[in-house]
C-alpha atoms as a PDB file:
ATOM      1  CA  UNK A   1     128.666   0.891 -16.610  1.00  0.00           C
ATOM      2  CA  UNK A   2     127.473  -2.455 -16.728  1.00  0.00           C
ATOM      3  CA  UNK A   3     130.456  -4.251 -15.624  1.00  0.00           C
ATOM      4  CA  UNK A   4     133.122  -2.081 -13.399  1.00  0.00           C
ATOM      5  CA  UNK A   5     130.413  -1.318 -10.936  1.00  0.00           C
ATOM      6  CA  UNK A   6     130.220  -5.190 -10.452  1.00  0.00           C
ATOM      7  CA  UNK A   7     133.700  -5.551 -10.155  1.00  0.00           C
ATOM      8  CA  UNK A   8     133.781  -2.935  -7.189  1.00  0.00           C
ATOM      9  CA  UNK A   9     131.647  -5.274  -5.183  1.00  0.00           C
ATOM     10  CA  UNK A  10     133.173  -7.706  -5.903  1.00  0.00           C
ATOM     11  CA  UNK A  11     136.159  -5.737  -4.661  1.00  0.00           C
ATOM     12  CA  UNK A  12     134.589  -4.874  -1.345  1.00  0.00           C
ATOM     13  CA  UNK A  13     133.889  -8.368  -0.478  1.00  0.00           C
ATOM     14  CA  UNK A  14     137.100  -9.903  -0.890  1.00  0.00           C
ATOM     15  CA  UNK A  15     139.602  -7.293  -0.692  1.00  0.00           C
ATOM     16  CA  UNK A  16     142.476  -7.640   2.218  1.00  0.00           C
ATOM     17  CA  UNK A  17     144.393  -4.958   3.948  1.00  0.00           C
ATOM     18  CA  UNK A  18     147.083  -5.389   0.987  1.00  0.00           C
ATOM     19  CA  UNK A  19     144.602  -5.014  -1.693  1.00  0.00           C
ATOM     20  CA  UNK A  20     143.751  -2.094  -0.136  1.00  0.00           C
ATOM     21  CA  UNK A  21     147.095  -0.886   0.574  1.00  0.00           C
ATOM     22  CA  UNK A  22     147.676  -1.110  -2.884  1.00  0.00           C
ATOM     23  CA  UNK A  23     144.408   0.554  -4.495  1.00  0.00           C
ATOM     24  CA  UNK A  24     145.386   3.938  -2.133  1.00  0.00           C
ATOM     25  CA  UNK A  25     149.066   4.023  -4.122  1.00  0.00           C
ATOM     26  CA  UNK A  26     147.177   3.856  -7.012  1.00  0.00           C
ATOM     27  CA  UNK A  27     144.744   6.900  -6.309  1.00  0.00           C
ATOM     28  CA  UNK A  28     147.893   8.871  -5.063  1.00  0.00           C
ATOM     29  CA  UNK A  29     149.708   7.748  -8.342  1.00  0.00           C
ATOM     30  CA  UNK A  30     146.312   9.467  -9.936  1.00  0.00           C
ATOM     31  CA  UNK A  31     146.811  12.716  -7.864  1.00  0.00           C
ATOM     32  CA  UNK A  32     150.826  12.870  -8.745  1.00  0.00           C
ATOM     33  CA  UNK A  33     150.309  12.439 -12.487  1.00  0.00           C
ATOM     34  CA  UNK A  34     150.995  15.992 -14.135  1.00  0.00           C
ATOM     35  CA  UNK A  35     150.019  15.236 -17.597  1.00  0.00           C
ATOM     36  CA  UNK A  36     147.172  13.891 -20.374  1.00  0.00           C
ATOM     37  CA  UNK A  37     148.930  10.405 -20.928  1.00  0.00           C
ATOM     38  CA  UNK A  38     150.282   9.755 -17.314  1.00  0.00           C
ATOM     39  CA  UNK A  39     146.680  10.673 -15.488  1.00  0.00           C
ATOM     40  CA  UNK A  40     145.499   7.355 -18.105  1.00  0.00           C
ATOM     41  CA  UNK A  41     147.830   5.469 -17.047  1.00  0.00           C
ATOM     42  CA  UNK A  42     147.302   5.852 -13.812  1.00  0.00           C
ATOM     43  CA  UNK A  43     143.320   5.512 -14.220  1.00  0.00           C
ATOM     44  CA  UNK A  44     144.560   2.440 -16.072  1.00  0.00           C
ATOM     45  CA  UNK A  45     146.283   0.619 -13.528  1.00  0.00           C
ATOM     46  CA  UNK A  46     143.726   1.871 -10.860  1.00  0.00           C
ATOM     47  CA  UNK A  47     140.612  -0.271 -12.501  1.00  0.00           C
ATOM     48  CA  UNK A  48     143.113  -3.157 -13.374  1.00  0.00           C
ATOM     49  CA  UNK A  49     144.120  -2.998  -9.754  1.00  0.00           C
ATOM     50  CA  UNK A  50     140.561  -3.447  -8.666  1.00  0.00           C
ATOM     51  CA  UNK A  51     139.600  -6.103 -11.704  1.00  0.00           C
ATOM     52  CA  UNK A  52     142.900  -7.854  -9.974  1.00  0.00           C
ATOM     53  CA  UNK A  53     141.316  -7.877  -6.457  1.00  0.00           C
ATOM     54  CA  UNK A  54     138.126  -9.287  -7.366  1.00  0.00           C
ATOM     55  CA  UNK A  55     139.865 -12.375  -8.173  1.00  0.00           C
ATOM     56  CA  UNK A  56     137.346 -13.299 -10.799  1.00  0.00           C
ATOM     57  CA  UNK A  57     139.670 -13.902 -14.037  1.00  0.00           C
ATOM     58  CA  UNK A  58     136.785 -13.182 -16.712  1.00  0.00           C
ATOM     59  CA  UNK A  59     136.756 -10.145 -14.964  1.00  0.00           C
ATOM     60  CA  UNK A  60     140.088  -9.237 -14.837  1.00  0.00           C
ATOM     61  CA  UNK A  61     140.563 -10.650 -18.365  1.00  0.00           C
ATOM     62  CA  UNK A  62     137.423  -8.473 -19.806  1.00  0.00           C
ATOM     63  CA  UNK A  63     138.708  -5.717 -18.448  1.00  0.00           C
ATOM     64  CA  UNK A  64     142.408  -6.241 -19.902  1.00  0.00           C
ATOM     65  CA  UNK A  65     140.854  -6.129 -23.257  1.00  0.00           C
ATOM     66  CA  UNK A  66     139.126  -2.729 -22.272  1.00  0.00           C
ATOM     67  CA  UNK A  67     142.327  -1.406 -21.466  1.00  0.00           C
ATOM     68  CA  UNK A  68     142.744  -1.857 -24.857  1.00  0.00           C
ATOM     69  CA  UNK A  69     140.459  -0.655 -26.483  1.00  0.00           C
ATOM     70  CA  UNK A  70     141.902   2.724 -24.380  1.00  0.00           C
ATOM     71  CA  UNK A  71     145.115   2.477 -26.412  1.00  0.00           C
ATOM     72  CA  UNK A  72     143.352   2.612 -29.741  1.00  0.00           C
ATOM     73  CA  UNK A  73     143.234   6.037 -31.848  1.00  0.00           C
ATOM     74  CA  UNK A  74     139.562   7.196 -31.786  1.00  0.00           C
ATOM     75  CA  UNK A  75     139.533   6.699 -28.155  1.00  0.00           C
ATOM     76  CA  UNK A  76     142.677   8.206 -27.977  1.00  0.00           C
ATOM     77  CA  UNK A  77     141.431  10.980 -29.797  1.00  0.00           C
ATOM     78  CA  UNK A  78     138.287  11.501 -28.035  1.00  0.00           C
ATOM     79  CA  UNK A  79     140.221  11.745 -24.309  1.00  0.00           C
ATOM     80  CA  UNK A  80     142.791  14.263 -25.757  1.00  0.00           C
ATOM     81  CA  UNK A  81     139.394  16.074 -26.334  1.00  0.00           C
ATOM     82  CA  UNK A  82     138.039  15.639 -23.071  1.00  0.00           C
ATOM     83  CA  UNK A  83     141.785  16.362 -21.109  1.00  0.00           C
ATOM     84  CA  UNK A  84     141.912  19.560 -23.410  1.00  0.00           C
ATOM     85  CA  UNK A  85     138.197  20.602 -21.899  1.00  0.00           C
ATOM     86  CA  UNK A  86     138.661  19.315 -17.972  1.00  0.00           C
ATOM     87  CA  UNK A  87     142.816  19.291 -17.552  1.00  0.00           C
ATOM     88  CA  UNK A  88     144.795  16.898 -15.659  1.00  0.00           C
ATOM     89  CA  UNK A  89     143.511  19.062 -12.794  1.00  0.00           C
ATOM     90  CA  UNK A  90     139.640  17.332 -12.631  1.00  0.00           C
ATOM     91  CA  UNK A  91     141.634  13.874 -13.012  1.00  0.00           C
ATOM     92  CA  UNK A  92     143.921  14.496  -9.996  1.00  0.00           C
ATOM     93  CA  UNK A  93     141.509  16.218  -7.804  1.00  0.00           C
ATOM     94  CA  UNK A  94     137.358  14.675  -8.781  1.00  0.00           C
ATOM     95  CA  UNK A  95     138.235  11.926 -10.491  1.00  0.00           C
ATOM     96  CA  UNK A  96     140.614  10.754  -8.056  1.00  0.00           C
ATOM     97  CA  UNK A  97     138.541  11.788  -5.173  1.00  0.00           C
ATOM     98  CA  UNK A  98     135.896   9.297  -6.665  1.00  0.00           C
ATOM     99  CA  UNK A  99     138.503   6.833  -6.859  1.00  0.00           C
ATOM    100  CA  UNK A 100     139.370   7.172  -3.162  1.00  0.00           C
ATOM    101  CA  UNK A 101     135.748   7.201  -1.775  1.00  0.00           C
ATOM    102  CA  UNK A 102     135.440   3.360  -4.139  1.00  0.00           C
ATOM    103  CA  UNK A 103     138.407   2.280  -2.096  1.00  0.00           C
ATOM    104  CA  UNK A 104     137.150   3.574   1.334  1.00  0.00           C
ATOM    105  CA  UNK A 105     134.139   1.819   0.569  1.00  0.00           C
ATOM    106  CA  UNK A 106     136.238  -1.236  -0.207  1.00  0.00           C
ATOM    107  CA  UNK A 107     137.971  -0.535   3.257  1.00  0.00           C
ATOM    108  CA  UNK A 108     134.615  -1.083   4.655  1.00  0.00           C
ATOM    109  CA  UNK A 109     133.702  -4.115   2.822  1.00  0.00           C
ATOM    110  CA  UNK A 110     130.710  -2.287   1.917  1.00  0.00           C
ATOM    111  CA  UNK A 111     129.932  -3.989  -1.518  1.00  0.00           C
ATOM    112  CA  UNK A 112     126.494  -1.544  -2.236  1.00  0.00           C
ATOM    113  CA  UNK A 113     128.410   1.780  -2.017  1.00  0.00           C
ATOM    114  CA  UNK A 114     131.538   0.200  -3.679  1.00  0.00           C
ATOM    115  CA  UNK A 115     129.546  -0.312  -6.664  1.00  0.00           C
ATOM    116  CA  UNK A 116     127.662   3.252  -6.222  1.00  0.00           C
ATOM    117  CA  UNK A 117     130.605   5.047  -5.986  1.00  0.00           C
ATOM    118  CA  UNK A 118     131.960   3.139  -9.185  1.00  0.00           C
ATOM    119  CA  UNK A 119     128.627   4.374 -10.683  1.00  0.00           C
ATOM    120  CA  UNK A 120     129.303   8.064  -9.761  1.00  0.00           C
ATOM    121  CA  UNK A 121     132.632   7.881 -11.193  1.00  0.00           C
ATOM    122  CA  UNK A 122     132.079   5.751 -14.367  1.00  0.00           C
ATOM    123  CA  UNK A 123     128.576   9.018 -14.855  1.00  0.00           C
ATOM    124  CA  UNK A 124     131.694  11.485 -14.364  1.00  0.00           C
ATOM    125  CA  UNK A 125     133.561   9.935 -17.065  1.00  0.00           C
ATOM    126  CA  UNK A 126     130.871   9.530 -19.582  1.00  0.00           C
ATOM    127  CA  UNK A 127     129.291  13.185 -18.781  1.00  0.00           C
ATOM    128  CA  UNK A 128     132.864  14.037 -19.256  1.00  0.00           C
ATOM    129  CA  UNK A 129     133.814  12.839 -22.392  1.00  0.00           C
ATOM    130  CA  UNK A 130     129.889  13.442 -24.210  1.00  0.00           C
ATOM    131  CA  UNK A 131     130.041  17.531 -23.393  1.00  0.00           C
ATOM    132  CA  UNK A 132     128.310  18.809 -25.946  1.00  0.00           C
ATOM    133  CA  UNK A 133     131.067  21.601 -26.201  1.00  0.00           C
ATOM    134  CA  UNK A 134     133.878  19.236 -26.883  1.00  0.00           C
END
């Protein structure tokens, strides 16, 4: 929350019509993927794409180690929880339509609703994974 909002508008300022390019096969990677583990891995290389394009290497390297963190077994455990609850359906329909309004805004080079749409998404995430019904 701290950190990938940052790296959004950071993003947004320096991003080129490649970076871009690249950031919308991502978020159609995200709507293709049909199951738990490939919708991660394509959430995965979405934010790495984006830590990438801010061309900040603490960033990018921060991030890497986040990544992770993802591969280890209580997190693991926790997002087979949440994909059980939500499906691959809220990852390749909201969650990827949050990632593609981050990347219009990064189209824009608007660096303020880059990093409020990275907000939106990262409060989706967290609401997503603390239901108190998981």
């Amino acid at each position: 929350m701290l950190l990938e909002p940052m790296v959004a508008a950071e993003a947004a300022r320096l991003a080129c019509d490649q970076d871009v390019a690249l950031l919308r096969e991502k978020v159609a990677a995200g709507r293709r993927a049909r199951d738990r583990a490939a919708c991660e891995q394509a959430d995965d290389a979405f934010h790495r794409a984006l830590a990438h394009i801010s061309r900040n290497p603490i960033l990018s390297g921060f991030l890497n180690y986040l990544s992770g963190v993802r591969r280890r077994a209580a997190w693991q455990r926790e997002w087979e929880r949440t994909y059980r609850r939500i499906g691959t359906l809220a990852f390749q329909t909201l969650h990827s339509d949050q990632h593609q309004r981050i990347v219009d805004a990064i189209a824009r080079g608007d660096p303020e609703a880059a990093s409020a749409c990275m907000t939106e998404h990262l409060e989706t995430i967290r609401n997503d994974m603390s239901d108190p019904e998981a």
